[in-house]
PDB file of N, CA and C in Angstrom:
ATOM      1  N   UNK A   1     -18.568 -28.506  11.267  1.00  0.00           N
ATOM      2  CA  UNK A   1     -17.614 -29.364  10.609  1.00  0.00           C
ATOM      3  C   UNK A   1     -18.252 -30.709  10.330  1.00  0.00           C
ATOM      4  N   UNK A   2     -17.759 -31.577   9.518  1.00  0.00           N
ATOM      5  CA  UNK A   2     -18.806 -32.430   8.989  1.00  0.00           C
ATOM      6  C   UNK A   2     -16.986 -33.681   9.585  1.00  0.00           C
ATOM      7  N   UNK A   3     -18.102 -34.764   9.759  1.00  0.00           N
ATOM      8  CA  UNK A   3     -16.925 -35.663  10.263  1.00  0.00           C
ATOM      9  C   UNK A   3     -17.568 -36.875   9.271  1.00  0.00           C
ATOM     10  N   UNK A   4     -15.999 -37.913   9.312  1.00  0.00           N
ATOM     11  CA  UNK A   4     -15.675 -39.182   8.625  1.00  0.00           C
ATOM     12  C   UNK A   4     -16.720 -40.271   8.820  1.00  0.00           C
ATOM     13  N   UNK A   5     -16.757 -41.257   8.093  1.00  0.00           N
ATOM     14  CA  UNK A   5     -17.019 -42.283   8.542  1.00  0.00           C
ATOM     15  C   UNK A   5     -16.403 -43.028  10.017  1.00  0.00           C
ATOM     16  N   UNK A   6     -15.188 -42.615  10.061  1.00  0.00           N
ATOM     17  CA  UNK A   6     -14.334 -43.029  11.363  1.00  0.00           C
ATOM     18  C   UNK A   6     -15.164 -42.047  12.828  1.00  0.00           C
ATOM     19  N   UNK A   7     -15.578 -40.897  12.321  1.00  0.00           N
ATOM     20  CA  UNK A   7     -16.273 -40.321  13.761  1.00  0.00           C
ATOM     21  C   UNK A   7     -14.906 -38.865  13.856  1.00  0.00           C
ATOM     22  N   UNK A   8     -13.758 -39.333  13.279  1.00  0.00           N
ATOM     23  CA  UNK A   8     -12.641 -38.012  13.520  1.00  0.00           C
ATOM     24  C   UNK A   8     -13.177 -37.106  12.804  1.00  0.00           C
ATOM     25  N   UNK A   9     -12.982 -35.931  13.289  1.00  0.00           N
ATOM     26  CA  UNK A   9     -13.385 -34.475  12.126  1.00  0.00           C
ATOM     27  C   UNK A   9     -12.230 -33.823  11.346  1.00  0.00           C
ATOM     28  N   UNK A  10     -12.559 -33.453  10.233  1.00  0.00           N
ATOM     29  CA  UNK A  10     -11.479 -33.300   9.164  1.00  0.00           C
ATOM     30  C   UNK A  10     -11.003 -32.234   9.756  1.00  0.00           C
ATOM     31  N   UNK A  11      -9.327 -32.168   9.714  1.00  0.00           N
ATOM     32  CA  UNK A  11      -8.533 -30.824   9.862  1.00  0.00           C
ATOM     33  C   UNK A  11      -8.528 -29.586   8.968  1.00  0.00           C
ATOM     34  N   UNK A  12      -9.297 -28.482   9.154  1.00  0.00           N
ATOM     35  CA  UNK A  12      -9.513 -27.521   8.050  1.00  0.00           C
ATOM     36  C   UNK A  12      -8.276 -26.411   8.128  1.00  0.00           C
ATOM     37  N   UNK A  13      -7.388 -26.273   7.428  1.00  0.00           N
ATOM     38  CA  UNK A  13      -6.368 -25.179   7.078  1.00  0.00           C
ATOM     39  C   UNK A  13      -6.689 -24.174   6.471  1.00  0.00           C
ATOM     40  N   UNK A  14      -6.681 -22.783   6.629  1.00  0.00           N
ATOM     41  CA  UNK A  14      -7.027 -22.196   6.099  1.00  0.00           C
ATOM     42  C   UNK A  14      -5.661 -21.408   5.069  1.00  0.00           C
ATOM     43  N   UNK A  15      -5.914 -21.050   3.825  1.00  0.00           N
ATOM     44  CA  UNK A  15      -4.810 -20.650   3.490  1.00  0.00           C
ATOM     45  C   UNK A  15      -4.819 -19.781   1.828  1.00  0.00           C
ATOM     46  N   UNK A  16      -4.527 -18.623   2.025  1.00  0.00           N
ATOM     47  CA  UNK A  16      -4.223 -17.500   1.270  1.00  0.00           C
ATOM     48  C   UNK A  16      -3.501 -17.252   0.053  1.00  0.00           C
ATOM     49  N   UNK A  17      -3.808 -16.829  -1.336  1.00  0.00           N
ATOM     50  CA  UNK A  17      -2.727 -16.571  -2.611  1.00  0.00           C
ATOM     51  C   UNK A  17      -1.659 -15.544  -2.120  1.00  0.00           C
ATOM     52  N   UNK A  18      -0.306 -15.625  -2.076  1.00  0.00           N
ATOM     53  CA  UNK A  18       0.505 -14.819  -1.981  1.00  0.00           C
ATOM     54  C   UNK A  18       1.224 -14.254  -3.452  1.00  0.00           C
ATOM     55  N   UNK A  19       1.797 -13.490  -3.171  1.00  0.00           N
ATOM     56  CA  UNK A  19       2.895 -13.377  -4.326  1.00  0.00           C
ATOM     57  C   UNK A  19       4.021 -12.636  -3.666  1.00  0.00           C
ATOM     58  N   UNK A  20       5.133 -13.887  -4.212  1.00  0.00           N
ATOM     59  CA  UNK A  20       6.620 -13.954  -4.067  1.00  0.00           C
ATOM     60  C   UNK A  20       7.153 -12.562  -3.907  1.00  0.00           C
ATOM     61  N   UNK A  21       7.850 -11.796  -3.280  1.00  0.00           N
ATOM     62  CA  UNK A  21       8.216 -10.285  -2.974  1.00  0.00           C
ATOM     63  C   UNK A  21       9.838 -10.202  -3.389  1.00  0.00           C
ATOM     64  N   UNK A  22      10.021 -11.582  -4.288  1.00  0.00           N
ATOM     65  CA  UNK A  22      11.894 -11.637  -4.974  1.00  0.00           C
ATOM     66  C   UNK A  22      11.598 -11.442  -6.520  1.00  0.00           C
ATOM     67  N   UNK A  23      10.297 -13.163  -6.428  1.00  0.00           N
ATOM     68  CA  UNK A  23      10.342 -13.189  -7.930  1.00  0.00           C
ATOM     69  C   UNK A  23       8.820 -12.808  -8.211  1.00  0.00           C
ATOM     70  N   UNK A  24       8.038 -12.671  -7.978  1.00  0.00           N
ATOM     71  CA  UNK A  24       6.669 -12.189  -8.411  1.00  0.00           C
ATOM     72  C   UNK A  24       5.998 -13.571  -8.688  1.00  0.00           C
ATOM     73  N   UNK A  25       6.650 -14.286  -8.300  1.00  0.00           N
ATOM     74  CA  UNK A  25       5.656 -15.674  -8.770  1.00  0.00           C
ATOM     75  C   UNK A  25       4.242 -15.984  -7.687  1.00  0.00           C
ATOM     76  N   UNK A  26       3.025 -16.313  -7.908  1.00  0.00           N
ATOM     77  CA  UNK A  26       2.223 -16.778  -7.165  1.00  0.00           C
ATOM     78  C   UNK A  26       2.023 -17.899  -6.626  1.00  0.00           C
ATOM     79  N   UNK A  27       1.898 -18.041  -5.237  1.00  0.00           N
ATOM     80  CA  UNK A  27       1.686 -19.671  -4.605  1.00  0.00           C
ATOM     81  C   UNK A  27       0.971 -19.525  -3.098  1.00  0.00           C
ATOM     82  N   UNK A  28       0.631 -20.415  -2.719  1.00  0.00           N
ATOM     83  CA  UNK A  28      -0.581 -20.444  -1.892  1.00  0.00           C
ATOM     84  C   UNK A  28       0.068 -20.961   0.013  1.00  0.00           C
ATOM     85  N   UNK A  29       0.111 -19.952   0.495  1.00  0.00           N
ATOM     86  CA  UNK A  29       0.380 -20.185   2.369  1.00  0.00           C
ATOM     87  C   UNK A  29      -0.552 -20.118   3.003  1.00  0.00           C
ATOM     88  N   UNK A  30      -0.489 -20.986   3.889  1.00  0.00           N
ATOM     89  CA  UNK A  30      -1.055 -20.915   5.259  1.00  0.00           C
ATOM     90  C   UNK A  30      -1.769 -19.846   5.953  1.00  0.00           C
ATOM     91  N   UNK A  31      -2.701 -19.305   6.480  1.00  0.00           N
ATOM     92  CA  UNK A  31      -2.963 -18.135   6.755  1.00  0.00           C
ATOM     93  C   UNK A  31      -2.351 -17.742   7.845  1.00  0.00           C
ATOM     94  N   UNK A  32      -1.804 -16.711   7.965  1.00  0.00           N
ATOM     95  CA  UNK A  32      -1.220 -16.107   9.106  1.00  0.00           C
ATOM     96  C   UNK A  32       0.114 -16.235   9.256  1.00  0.00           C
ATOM     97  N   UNK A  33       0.649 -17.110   8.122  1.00  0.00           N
ATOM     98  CA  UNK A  33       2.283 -17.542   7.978  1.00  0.00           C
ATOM     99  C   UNK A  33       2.891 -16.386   7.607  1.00  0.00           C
ATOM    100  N   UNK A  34       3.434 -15.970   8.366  1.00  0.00           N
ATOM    101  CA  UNK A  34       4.464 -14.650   8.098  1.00  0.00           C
ATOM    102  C   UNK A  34       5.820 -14.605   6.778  1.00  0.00           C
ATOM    103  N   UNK A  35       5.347 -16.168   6.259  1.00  0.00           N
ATOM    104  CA  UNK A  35       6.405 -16.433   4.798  1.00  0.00           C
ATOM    105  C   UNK A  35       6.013 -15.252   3.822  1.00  0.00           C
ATOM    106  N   UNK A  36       7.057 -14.658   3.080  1.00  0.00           N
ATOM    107  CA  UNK A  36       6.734 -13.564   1.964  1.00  0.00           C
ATOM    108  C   UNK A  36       8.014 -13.848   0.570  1.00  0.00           C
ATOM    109  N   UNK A  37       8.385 -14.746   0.767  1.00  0.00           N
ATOM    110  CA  UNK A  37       8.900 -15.408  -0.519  1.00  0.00           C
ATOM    111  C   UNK A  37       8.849 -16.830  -0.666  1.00  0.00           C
ATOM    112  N   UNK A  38       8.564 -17.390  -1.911  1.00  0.00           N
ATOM    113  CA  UNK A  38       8.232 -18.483  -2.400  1.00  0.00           C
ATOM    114  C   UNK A  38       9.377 -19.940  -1.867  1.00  0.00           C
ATOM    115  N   UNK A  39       9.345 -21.156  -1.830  1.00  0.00           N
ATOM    116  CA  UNK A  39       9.904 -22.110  -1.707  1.00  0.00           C
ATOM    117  C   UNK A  39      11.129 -22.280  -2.575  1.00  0.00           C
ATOM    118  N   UNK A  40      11.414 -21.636  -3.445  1.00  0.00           N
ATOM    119  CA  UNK A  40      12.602 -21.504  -4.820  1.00  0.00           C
ATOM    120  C   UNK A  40      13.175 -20.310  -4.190  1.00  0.00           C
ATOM    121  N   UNK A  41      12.790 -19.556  -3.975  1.00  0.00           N
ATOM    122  CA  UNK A  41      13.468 -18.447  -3.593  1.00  0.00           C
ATOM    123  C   UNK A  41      14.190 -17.895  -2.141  1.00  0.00           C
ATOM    124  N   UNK A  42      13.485 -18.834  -1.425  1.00  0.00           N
ATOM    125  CA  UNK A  42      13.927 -18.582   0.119  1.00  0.00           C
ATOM    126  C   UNK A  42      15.305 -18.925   0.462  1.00  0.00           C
ATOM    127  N   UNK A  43      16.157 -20.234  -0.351  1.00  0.00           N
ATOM    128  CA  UNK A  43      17.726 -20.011  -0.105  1.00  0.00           C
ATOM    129  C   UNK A  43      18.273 -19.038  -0.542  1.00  0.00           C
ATOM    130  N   UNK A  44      18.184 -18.188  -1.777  1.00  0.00           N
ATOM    131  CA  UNK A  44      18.887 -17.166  -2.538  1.00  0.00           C
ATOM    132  C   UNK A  44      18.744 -15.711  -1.711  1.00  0.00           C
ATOM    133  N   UNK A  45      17.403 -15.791  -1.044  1.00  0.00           N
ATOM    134  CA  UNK A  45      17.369 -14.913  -0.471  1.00  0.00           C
ATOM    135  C   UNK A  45      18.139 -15.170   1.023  1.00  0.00           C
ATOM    136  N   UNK A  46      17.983 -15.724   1.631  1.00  0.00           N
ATOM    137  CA  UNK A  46      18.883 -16.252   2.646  1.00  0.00           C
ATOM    138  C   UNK A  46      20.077 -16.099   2.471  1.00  0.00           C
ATOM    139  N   UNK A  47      20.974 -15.841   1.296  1.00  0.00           N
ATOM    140  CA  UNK A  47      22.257 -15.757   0.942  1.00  0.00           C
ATOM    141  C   UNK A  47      22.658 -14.290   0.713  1.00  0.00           C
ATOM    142  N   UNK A  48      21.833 -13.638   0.493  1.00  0.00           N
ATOM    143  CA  UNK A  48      22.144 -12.078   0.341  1.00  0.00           C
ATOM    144  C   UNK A  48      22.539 -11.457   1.974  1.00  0.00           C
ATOM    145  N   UNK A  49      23.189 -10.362   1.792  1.00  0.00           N
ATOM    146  CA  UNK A  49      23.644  -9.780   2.780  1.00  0.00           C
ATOM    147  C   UNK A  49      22.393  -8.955   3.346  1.00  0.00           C
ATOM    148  N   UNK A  50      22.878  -8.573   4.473  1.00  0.00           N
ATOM    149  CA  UNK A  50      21.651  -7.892   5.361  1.00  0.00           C
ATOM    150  C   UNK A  50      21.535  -6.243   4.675  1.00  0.00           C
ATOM    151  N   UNK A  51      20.705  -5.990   5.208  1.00  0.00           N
ATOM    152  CA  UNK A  51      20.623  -4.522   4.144  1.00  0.00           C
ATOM    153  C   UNK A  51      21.316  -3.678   5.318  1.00  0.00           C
ATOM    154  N   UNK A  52      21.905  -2.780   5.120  1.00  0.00           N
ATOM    155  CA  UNK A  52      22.769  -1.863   5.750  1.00  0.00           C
ATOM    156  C   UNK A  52      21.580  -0.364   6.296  1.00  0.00           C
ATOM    157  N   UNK A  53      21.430  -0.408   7.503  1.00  0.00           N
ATOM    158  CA  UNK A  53      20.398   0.996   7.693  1.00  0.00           C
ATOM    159  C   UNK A  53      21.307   1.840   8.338  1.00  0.00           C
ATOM    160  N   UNK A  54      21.259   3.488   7.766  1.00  0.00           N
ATOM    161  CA  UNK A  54      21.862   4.523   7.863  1.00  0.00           C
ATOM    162  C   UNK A  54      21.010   4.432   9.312  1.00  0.00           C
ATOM    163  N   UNK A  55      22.081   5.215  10.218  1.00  0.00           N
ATOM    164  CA  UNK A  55      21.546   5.915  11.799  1.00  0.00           C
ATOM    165  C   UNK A  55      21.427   7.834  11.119  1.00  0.00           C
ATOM    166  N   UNK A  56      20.576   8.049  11.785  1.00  0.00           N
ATOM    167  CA  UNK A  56      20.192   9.080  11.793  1.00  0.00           C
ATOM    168  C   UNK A  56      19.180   9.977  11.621  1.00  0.00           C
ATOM    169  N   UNK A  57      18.958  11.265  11.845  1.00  0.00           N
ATOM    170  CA  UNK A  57      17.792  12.472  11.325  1.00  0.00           C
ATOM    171  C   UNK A  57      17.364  12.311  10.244  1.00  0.00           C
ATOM    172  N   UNK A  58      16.251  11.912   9.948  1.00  0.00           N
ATOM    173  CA  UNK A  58      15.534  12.245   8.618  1.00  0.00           C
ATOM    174  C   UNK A  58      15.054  13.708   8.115  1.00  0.00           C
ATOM    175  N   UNK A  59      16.085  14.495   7.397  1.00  0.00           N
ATOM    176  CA  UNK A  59      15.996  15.468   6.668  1.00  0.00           C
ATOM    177  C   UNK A  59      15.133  15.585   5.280  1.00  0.00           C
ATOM    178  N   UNK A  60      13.574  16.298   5.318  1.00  0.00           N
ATOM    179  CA  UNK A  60      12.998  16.278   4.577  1.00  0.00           C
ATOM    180  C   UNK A  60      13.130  17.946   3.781  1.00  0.00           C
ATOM    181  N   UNK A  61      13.658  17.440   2.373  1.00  0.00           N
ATOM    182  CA  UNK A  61      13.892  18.895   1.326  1.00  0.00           C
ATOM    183  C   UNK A  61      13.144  20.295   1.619  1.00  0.00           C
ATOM    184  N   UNK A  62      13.745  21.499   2.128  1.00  0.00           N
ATOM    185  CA  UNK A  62      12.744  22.584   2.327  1.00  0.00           C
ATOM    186  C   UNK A  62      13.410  23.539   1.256  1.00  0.00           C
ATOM    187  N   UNK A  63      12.403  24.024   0.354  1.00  0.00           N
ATOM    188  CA  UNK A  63      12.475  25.060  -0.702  1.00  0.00           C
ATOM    189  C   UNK A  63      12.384  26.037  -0.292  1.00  0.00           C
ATOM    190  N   UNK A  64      12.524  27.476  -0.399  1.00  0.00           N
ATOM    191  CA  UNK A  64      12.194  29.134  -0.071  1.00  0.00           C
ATOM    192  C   UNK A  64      11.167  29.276  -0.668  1.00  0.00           C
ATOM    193  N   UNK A  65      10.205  30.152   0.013  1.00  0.00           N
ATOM    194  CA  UNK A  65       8.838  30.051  -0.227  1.00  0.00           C
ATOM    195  C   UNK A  65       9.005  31.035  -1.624  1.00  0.00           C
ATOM    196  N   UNK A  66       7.607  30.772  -2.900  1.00  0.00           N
ATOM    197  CA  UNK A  66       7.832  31.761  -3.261  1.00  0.00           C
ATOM    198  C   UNK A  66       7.249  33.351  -3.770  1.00  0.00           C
ATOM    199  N   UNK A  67       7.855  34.214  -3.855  1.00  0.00           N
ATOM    200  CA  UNK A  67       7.081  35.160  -3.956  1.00  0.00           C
ATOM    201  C   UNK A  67       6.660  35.863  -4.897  1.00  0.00           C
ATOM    202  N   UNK A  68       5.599  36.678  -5.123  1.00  0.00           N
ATOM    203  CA  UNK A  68       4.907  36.772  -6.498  1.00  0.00           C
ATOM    204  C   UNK A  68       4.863  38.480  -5.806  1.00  0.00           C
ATOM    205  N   UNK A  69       5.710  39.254  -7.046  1.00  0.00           N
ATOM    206  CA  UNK A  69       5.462  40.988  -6.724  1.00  0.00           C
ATOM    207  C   UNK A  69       4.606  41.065  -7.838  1.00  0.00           C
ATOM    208  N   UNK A  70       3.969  42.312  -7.521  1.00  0.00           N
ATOM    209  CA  UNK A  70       3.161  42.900  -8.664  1.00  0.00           C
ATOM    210  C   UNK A  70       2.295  42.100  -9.536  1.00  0.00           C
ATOM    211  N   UNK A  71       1.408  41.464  -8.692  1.00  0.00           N
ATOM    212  CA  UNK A  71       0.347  40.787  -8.756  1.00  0.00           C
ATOM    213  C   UNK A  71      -0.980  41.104  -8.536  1.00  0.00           C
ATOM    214  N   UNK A  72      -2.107  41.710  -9.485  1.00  0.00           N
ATOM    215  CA  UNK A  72      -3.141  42.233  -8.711  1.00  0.00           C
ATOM    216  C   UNK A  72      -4.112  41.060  -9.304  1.00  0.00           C
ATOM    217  N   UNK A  73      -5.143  41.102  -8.321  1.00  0.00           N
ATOM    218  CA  UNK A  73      -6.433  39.661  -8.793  1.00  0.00           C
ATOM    219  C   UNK A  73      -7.298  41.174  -8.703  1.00  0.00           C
ATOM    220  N   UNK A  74      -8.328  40.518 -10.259  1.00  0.00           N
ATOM    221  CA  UNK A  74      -9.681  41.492 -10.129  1.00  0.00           C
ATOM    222  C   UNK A  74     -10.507  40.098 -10.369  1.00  0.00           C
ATOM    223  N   UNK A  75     -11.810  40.738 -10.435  1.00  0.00           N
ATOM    224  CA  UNK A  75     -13.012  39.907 -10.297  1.00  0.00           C
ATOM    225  C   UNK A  75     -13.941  41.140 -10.635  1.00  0.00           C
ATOM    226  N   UNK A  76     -14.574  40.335 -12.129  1.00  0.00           N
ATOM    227  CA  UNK A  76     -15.491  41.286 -12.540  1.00  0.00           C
ATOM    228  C   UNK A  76     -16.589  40.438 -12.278  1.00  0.00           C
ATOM    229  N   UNK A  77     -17.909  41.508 -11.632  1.00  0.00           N
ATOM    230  CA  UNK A  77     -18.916  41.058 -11.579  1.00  0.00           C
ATOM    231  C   UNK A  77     -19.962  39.812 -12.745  1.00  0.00           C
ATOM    232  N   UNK A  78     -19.362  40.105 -13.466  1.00  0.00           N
ATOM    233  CA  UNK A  78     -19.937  38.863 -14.474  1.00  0.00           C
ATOM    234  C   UNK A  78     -19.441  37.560 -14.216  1.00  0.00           C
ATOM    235  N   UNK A  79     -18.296  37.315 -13.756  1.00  0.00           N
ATOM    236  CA  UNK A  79     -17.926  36.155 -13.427  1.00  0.00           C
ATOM    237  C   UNK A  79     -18.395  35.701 -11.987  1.00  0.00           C
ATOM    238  N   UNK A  80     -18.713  36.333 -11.344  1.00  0.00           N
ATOM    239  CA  UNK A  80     -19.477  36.190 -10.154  1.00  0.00           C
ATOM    240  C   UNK A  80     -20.988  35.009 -10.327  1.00  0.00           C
ATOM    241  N   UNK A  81     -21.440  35.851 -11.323  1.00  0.00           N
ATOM    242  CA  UNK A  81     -22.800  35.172 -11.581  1.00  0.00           C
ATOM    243  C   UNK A  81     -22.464  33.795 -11.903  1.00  0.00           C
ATOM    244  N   UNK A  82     -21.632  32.995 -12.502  1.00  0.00           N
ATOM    245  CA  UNK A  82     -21.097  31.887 -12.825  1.00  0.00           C
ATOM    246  C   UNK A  82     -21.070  30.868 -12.097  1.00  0.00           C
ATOM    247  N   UNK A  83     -20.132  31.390 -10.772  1.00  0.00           N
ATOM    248  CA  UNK A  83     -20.005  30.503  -9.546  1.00  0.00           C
ATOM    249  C   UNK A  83     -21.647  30.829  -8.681  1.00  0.00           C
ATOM    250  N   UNK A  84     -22.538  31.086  -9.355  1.00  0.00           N
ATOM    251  CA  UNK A  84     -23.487  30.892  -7.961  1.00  0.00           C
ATOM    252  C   UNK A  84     -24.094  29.519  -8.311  1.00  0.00           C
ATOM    253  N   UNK A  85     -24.966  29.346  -7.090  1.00  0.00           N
ATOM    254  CA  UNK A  85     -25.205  27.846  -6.873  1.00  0.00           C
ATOM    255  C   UNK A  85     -26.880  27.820  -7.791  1.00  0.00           C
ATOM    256  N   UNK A  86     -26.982  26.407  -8.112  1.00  0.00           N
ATOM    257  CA  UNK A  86     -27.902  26.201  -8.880  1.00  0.00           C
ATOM    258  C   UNK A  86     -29.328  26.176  -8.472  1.00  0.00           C
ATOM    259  N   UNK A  87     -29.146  26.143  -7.198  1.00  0.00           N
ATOM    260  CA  UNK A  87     -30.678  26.242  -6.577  1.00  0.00           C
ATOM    261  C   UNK A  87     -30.399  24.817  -5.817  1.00  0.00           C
ATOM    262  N   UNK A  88     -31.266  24.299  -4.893  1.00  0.00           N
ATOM    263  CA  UNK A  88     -31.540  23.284  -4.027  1.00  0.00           C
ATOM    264  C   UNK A  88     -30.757  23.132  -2.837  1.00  0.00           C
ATOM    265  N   UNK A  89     -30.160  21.685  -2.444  1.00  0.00           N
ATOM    266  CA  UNK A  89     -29.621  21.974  -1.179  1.00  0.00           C
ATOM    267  C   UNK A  89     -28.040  21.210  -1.234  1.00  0.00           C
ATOM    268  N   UNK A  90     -27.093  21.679  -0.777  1.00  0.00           N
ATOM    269  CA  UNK A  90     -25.687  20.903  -0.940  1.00  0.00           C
ATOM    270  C   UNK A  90     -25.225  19.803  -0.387  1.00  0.00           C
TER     271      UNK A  90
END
């Protein structure tokens, strides 16, 4: 740290570009400041109601698997030759 003519050493802040998570606007905090909306926006947001969280099981969508009749796979030897490897090492 490099100090004054006075002998005190300058106070260094360190501090980060954010962007506003109401209005998208950009402005510059403190590092480590847990703020995530801008100085304009922090009463309006303060005025909204709390968000309401459902209690309960999280039910994730299950489909029936599905099934494929009368399906045959061939593989003719010519297509074989296609997928082989080009030579060297993988």
């Amino acid at each position: 740290m490099r100090s004054d003519h006075n002998g005190d050493k300058n106070k260094q802040v360190g501090v980060e570009l954010k962007y506003c998570e109401h209005c998208g606007g950009l402005w510059v905090r403190e590092c480590g400041a847990g703020t995530v909306y801008c100085e304009k926006c922090q009463p309006k947001v303060a005025d909204l109601p709390a968000a309401k969280m459902r209690r309960g099981r999280l039910a994730l969508p299950v489909r029936p698997h599905t099934a494929v009749e009368d399906y045959e796979f061939e593989i003719e030897l010519e297509d074989l030759k296609d997928l082989e490897a080009a030579g060297g090492v993988a």
